[in-house]
PDB file of N, CA and C in Angstrom:
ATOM      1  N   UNK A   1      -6.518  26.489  -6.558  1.00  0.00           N
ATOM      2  CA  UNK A   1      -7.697  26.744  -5.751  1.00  0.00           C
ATOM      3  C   UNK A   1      -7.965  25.581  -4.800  1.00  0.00           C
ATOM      4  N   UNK A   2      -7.851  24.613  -5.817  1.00  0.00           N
ATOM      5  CA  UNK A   2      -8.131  23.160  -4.601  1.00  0.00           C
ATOM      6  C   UNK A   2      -7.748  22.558  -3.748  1.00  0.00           C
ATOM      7  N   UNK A   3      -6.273  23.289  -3.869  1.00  0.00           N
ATOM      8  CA  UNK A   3      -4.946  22.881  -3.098  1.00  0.00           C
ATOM      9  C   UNK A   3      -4.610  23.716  -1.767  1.00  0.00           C
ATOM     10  N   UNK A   4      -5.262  24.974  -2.168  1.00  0.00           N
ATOM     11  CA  UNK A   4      -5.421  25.560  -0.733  1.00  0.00           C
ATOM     12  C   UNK A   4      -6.508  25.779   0.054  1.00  0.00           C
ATOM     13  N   UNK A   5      -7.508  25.456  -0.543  1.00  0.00           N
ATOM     14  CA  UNK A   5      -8.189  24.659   0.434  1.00  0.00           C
ATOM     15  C   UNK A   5      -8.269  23.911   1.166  1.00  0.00           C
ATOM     16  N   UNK A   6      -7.921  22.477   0.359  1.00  0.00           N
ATOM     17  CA  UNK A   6      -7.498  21.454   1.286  1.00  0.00           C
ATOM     18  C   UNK A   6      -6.316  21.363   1.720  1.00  0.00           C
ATOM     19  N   UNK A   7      -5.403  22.534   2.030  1.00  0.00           N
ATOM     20  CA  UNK A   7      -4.391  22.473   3.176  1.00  0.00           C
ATOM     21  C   UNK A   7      -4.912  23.323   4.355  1.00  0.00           C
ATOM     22  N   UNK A   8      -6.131  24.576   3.819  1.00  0.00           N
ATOM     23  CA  UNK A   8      -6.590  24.873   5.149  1.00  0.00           C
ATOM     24  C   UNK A   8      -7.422  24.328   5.787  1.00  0.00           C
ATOM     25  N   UNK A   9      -8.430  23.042   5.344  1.00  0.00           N
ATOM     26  CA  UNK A   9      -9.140  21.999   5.491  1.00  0.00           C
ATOM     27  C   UNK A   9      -8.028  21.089   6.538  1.00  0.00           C
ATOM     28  N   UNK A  10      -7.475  20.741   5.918  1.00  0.00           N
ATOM     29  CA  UNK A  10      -5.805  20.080   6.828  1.00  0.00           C
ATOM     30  C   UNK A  10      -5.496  20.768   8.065  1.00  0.00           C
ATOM     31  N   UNK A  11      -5.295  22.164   7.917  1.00  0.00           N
ATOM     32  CA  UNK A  11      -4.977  22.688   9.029  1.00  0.00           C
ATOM     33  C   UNK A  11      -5.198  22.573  10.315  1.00  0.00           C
ATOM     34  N   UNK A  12      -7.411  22.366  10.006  1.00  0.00           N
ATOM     35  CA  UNK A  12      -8.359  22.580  10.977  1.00  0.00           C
ATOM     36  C   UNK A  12      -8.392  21.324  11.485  1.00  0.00           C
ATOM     37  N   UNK A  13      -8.154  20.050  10.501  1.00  0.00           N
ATOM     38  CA  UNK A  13      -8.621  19.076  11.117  1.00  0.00           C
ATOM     39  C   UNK A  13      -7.177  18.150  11.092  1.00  0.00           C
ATOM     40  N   UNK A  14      -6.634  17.755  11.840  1.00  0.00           N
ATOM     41  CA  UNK A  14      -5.076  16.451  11.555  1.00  0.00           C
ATOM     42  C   UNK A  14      -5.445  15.520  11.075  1.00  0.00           C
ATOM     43  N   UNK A  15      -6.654  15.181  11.609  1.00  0.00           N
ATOM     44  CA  UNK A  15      -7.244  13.522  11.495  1.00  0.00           C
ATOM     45  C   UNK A  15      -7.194  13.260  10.033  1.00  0.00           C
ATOM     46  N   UNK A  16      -7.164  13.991   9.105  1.00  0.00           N
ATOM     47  CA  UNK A  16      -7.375  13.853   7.406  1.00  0.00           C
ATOM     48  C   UNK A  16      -6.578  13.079   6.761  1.00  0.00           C
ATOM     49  N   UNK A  17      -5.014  12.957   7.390  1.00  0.00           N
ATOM     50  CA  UNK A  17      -4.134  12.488   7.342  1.00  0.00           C
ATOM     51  C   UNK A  17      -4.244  11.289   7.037  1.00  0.00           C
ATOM     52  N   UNK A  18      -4.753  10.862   8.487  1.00  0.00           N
ATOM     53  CA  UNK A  18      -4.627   9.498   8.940  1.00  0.00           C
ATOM     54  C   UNK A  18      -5.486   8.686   8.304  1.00  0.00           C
ATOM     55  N   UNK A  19      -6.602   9.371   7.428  1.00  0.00           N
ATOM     56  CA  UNK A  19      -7.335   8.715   6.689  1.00  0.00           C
ATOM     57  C   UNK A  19      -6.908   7.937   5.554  1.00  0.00           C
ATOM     58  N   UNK A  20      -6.053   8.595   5.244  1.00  0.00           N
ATOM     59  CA  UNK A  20      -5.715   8.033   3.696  1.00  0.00           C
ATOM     60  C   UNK A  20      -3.839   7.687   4.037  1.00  0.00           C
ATOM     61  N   UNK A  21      -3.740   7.114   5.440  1.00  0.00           N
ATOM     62  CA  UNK A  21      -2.494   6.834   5.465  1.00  0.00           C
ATOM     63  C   UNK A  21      -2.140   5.150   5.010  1.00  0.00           C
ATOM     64  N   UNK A  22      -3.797   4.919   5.083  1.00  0.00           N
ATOM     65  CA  UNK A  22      -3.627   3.097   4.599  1.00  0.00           C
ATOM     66  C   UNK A  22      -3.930   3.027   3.009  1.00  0.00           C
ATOM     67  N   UNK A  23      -3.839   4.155   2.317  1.00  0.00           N
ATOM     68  CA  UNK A  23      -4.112   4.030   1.154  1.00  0.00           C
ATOM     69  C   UNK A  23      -3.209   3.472   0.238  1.00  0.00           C
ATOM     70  N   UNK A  24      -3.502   2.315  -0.772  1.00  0.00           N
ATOM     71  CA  UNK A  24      -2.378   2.008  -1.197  1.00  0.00           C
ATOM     72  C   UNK A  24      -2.893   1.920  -3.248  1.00  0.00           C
ATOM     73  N   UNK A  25      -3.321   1.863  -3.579  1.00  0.00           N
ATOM     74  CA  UNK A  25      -3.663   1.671  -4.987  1.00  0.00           C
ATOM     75  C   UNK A  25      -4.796   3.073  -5.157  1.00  0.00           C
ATOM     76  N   UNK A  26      -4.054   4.070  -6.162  1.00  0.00           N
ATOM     77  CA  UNK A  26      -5.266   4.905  -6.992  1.00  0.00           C
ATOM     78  C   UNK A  26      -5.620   4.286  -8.050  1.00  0.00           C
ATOM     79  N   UNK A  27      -7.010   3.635  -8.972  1.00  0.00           N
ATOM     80  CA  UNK A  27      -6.996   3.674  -9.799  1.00  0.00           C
ATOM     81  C   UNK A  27      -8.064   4.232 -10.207  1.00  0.00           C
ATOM     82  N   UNK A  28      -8.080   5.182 -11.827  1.00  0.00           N
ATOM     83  CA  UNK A  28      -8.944   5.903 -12.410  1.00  0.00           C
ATOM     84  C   UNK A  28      -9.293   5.328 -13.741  1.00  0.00           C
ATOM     85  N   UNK A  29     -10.433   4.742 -14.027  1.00  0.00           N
ATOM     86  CA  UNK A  29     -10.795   4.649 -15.397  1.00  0.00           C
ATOM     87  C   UNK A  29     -11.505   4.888 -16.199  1.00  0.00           C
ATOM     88  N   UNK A  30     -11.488   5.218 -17.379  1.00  0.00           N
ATOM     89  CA  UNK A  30     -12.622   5.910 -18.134  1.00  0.00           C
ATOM     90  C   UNK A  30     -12.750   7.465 -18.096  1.00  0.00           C
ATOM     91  N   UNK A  31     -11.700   8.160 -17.465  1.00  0.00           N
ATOM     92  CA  UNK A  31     -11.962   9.599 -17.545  1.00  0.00           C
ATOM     93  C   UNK A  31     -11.350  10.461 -18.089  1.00  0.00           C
ATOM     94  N   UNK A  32     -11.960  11.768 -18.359  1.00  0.00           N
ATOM     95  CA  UNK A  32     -11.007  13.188 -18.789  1.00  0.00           C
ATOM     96  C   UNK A  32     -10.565  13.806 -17.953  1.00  0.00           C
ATOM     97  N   UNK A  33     -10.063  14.008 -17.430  1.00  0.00           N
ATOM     98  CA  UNK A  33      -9.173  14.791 -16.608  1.00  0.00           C
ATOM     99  C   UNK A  33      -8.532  15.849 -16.609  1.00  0.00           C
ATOM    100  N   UNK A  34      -9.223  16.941 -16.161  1.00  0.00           N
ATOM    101  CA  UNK A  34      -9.016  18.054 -16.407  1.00  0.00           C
ATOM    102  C   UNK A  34      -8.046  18.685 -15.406  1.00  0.00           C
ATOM    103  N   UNK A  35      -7.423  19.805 -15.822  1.00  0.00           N
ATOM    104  CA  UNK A  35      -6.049  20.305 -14.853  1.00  0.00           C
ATOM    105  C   UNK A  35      -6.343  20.516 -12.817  1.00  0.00           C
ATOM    106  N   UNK A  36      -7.564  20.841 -13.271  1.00  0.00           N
ATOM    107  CA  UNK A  36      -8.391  20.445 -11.828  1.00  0.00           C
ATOM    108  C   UNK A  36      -8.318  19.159 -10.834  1.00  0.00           C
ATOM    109  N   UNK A  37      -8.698  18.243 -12.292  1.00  0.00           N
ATOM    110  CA  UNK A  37      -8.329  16.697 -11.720  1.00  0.00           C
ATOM    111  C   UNK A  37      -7.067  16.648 -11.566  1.00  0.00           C
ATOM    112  N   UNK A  38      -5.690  17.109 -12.222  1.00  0.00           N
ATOM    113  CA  UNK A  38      -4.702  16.762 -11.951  1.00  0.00           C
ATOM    114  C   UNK A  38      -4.399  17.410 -10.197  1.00  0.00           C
ATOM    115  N   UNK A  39      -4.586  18.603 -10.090  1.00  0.00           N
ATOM    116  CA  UNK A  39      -4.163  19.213  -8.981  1.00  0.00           C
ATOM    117  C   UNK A  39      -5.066  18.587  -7.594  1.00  0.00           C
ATOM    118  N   UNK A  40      -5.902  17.932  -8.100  1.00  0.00           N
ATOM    119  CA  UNK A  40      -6.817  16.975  -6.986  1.00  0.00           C
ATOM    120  C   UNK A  40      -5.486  15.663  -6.920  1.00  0.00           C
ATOM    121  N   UNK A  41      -5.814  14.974  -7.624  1.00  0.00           N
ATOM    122  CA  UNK A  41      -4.616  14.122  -7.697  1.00  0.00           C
ATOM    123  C   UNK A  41      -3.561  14.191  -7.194  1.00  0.00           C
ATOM    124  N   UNK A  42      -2.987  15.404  -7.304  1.00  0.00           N
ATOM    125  CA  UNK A  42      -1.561  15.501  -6.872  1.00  0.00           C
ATOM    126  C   UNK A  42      -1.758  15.866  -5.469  1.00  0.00           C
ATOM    127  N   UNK A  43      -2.787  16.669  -4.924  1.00  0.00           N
ATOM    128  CA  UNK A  43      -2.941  16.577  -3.458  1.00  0.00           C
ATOM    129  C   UNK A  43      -2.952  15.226  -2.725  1.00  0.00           C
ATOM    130  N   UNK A  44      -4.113  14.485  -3.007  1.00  0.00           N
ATOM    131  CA  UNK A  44      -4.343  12.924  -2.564  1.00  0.00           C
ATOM    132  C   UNK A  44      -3.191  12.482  -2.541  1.00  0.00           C
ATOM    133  N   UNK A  45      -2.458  12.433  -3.732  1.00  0.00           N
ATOM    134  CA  UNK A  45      -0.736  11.699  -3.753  1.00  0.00           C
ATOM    135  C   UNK A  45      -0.072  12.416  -2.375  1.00  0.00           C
ATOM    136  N   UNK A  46       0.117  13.164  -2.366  1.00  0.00           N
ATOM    137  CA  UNK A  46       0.447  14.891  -1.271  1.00  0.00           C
ATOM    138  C   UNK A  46      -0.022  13.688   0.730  1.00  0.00           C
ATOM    139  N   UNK A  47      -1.352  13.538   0.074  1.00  0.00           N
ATOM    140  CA  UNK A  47      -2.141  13.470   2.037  1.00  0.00           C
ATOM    141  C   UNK A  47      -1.528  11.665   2.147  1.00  0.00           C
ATOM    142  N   UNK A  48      -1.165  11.009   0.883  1.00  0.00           N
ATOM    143  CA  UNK A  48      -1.325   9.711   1.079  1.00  0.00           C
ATOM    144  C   UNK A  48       0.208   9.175   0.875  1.00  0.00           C
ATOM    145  N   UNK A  49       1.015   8.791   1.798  1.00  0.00           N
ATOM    146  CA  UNK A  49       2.266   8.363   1.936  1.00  0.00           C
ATOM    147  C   UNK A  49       2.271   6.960   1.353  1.00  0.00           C
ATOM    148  N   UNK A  50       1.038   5.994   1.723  1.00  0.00           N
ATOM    149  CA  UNK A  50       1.884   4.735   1.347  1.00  0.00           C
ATOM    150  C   UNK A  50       1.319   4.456   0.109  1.00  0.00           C
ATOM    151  N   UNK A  51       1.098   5.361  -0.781  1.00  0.00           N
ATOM    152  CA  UNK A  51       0.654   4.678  -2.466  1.00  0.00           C
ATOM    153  C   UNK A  51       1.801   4.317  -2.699  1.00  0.00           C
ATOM    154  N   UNK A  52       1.407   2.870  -3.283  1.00  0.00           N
ATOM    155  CA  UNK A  52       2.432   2.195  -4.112  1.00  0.00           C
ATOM    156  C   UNK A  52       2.139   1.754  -5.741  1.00  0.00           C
ATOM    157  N   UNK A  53       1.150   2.245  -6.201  1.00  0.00           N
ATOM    158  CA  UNK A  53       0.441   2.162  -7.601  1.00  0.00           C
ATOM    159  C   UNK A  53      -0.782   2.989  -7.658  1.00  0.00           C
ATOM    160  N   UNK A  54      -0.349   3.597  -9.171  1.00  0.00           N
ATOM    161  CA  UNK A  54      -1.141   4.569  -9.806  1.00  0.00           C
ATOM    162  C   UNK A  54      -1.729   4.213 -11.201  1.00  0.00           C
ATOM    163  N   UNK A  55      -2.761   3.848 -11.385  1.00  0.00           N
ATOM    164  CA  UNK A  55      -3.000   3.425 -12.421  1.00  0.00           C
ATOM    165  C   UNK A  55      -4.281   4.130 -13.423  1.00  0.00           C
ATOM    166  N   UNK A  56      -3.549   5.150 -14.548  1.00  0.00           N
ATOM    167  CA  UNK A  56      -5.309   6.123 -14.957  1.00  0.00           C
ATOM    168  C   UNK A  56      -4.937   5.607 -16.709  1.00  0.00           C
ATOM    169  N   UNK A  57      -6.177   5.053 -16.492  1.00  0.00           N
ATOM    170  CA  UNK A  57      -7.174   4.759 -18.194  1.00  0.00           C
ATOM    171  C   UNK A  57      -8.173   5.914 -18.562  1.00  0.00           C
ATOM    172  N   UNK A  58      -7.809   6.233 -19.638  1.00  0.00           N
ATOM    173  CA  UNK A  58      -8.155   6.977 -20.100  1.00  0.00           C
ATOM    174  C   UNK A  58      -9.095   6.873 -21.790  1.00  0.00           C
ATOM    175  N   UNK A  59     -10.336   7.073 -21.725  1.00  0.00           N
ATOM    176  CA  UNK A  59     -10.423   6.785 -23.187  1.00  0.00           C
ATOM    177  C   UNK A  59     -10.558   7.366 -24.441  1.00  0.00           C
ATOM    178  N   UNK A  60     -10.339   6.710 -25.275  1.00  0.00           N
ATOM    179  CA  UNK A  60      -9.835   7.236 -26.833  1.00  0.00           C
ATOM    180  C   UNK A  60      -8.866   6.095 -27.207  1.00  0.00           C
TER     181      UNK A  60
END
């Protein structure tokens, strides 16, 4: 669901790109993460070319 959205979100706008082209560190801590969150995630990874570290804490 989230994923095609934000490619038709993408579509309308290019500039989205360029936002997150200086992105370089995700980090997540403290959360549950639900299959939702993953497919969010994997988009961001998707719009953002120069991640070079991913880092998710999780607790338990």
């Amino acid at each position: 669901w989230l994923k095609g959205r934000a490619k038709n979100f993408l579509a309308g706008s290019g500039r989205i790109s360029l936002q997150f082209s200086n992105l370089r560190v995700v980090k997540l801590l403290k959360l549950y993460l639900s299959k939702n969150c993953f497919e969010a995630l994997e988009w961001l990874l998707d719009i953002s070319p120069n991640v070079e570290s991913l880092s998710i804490e999780s607790p338990g």
